[in-house]
N, C-alpha and C. Protein backbone atom coordinates (compact mmCIF):
# COMPACT_ATOMS: atom_id res chain seq x y z
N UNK A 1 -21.29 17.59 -15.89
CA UNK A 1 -19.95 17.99 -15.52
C UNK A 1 -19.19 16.77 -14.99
N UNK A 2 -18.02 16.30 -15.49
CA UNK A 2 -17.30 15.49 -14.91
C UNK A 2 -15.90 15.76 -14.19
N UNK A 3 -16.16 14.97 -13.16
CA UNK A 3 -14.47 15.45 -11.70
C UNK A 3 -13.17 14.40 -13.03
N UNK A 4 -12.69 15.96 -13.46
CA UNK A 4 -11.44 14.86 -13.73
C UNK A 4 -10.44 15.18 -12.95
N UNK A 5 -10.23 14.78 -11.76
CA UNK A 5 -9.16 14.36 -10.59
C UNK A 5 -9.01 12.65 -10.68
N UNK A 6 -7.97 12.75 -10.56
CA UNK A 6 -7.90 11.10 -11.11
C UNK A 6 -8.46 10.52 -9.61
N UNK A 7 -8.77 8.99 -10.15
CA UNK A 7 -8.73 8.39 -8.35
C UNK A 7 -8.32 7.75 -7.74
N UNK A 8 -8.23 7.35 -6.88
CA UNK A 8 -7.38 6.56 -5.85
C UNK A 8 -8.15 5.20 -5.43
N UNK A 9 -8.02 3.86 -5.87
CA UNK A 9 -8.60 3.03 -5.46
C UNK A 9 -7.94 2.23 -4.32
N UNK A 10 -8.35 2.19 -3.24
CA UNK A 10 -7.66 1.43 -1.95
C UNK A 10 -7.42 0.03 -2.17
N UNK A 11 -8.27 -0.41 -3.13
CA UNK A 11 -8.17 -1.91 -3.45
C UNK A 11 -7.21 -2.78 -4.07
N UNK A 12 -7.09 -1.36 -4.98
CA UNK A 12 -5.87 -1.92 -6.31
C UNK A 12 -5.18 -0.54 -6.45
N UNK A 13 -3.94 -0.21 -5.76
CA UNK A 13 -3.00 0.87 -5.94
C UNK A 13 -1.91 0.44 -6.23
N UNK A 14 -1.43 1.24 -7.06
CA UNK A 14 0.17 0.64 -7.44
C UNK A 14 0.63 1.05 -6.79
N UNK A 15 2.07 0.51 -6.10
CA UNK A 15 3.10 0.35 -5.23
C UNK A 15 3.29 1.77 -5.30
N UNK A 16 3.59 3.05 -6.62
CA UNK A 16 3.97 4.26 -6.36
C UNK A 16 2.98 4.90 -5.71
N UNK A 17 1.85 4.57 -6.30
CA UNK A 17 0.34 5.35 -5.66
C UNK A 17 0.89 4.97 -3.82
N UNK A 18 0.72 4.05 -3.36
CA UNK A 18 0.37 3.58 -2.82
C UNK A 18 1.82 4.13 -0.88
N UNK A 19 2.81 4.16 -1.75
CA UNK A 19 4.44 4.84 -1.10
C UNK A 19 3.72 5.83 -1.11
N UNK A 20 3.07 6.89 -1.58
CA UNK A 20 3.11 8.16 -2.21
C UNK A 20 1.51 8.62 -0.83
N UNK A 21 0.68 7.89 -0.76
CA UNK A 21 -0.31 7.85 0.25
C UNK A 21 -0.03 7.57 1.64
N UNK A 22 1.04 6.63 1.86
CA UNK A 22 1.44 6.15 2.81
C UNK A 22 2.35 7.09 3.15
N UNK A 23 2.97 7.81 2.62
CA UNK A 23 4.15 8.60 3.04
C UNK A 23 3.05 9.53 3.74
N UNK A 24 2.28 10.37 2.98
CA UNK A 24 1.35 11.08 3.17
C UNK A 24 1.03 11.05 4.88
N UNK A 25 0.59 9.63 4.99
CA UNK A 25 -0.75 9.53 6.08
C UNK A 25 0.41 9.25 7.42
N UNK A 26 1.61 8.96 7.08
CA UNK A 26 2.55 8.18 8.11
C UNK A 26 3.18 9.38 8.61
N UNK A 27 3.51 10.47 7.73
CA UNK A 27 4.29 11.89 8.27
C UNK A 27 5.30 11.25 8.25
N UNK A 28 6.20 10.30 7.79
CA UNK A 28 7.49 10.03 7.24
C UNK A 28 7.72 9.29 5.77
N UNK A 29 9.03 9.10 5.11
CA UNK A 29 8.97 8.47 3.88
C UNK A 29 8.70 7.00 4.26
N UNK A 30 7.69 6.82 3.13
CA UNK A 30 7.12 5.36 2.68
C UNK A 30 7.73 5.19 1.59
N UNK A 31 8.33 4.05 0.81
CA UNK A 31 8.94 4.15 -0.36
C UNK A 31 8.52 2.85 -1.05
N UNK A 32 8.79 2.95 -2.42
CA UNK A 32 8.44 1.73 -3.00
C UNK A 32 9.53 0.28 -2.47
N UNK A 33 10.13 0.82 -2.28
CA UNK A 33 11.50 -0.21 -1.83
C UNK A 33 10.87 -0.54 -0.28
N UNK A 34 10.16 -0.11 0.36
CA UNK A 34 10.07 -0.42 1.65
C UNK A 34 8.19 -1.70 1.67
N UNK A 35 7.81 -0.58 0.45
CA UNK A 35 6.64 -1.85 0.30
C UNK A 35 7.10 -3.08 -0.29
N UNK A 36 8.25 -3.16 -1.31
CA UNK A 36 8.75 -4.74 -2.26
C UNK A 36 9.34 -5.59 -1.07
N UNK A 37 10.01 -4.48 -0.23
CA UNK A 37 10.46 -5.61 1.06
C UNK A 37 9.67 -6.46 1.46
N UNK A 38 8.28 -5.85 1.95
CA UNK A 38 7.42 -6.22 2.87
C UNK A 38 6.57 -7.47 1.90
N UNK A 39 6.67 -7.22 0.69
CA UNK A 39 5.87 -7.92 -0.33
C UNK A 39 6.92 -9.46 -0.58
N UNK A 40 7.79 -9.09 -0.13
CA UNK A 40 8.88 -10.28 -0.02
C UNK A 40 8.70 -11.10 1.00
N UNK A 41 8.56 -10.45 1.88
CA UNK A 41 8.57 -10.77 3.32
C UNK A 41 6.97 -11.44 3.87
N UNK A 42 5.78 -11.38 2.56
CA UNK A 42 4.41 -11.96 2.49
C UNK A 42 3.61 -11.15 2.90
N UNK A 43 3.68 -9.89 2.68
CA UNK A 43 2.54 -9.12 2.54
C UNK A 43 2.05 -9.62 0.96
N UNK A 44 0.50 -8.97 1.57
CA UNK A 44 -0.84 -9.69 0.01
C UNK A 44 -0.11 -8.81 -0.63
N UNK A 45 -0.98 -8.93 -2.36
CA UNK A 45 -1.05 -8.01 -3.33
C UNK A 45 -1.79 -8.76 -3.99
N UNK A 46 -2.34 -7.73 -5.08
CA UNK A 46 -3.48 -8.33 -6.12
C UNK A 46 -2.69 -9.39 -7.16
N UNK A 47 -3.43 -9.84 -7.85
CA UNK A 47 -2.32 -10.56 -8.95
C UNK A 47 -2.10 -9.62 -10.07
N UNK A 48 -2.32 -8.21 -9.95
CA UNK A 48 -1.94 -7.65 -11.06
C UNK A 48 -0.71 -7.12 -10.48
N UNK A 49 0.08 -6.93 -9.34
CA UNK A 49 0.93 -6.44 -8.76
C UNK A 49 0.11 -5.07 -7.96
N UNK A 50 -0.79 -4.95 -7.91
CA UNK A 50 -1.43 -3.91 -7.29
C UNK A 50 -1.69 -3.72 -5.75
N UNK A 51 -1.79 -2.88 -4.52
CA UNK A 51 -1.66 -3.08 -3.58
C UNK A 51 -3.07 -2.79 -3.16
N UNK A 52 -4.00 -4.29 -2.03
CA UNK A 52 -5.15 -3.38 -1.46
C UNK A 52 -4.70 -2.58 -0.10
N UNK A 53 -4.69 -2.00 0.01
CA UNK A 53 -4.48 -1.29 1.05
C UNK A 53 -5.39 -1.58 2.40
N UNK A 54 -6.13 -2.02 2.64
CA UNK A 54 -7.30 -2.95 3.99
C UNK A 54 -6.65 -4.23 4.06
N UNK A 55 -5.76 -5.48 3.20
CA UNK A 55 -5.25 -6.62 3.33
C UNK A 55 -3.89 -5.89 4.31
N UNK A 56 -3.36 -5.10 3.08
CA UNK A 56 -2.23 -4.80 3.74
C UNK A 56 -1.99 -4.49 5.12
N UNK A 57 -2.32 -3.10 5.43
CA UNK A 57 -2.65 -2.93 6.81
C UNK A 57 -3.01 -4.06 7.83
N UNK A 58 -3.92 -5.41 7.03
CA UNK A 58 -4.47 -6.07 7.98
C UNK A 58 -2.50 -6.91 8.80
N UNK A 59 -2.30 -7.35 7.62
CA UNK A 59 -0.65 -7.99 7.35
C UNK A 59 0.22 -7.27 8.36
N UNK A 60 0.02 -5.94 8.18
CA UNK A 60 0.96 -5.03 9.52
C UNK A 60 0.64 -5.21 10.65
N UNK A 61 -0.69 -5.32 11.02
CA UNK A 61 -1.25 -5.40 12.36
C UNK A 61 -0.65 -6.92 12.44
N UNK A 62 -0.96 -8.20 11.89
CA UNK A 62 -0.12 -9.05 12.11
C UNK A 62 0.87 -9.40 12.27
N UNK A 63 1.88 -8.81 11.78
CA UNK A 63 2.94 -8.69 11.64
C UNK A 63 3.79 -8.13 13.24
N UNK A 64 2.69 -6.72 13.34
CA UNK A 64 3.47 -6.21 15.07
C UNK A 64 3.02 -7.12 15.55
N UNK A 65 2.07 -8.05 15.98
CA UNK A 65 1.83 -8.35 16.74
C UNK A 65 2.47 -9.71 17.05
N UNK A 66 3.15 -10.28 15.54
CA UNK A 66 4.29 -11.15 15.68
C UNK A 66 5.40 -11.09 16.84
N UNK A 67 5.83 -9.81 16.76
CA UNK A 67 7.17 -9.26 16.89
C UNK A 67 6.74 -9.38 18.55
């Protein structure tokens, strides 16, 4: 028997996957426009344009702790 539920890789999510989880886990909108900011602004990403989600987060925690 095979799970066809697609899956979610934390490593390599695309920016929609990835808004779409984050909105999820944050209890407010995450948007793709709010991750390209941040991806501007030097958050990682894979070189396929894909987001890991453990870099990223790491980047936020850096980031507040900039501020």
């Amino acid at each position: 028997m095979t799970d066809a539920r697609p899956q979610l890789n934390p490593a390599a999510m695309s920016p929609e996957d990835a808004a779409r989880l984050l909105t999820k886990l944050a209890g407010e909108p995450i948007t793709e426009e709010m991750l390209s900011a941040d991806r501007e602004a030097g958050a990682p990403r894979n070189a396929d344009g894909t987001l890991n989600l453990v870099q990223y987060t790491a980047w936020l925690v850096k980031e507040m702790k900039r501020d």
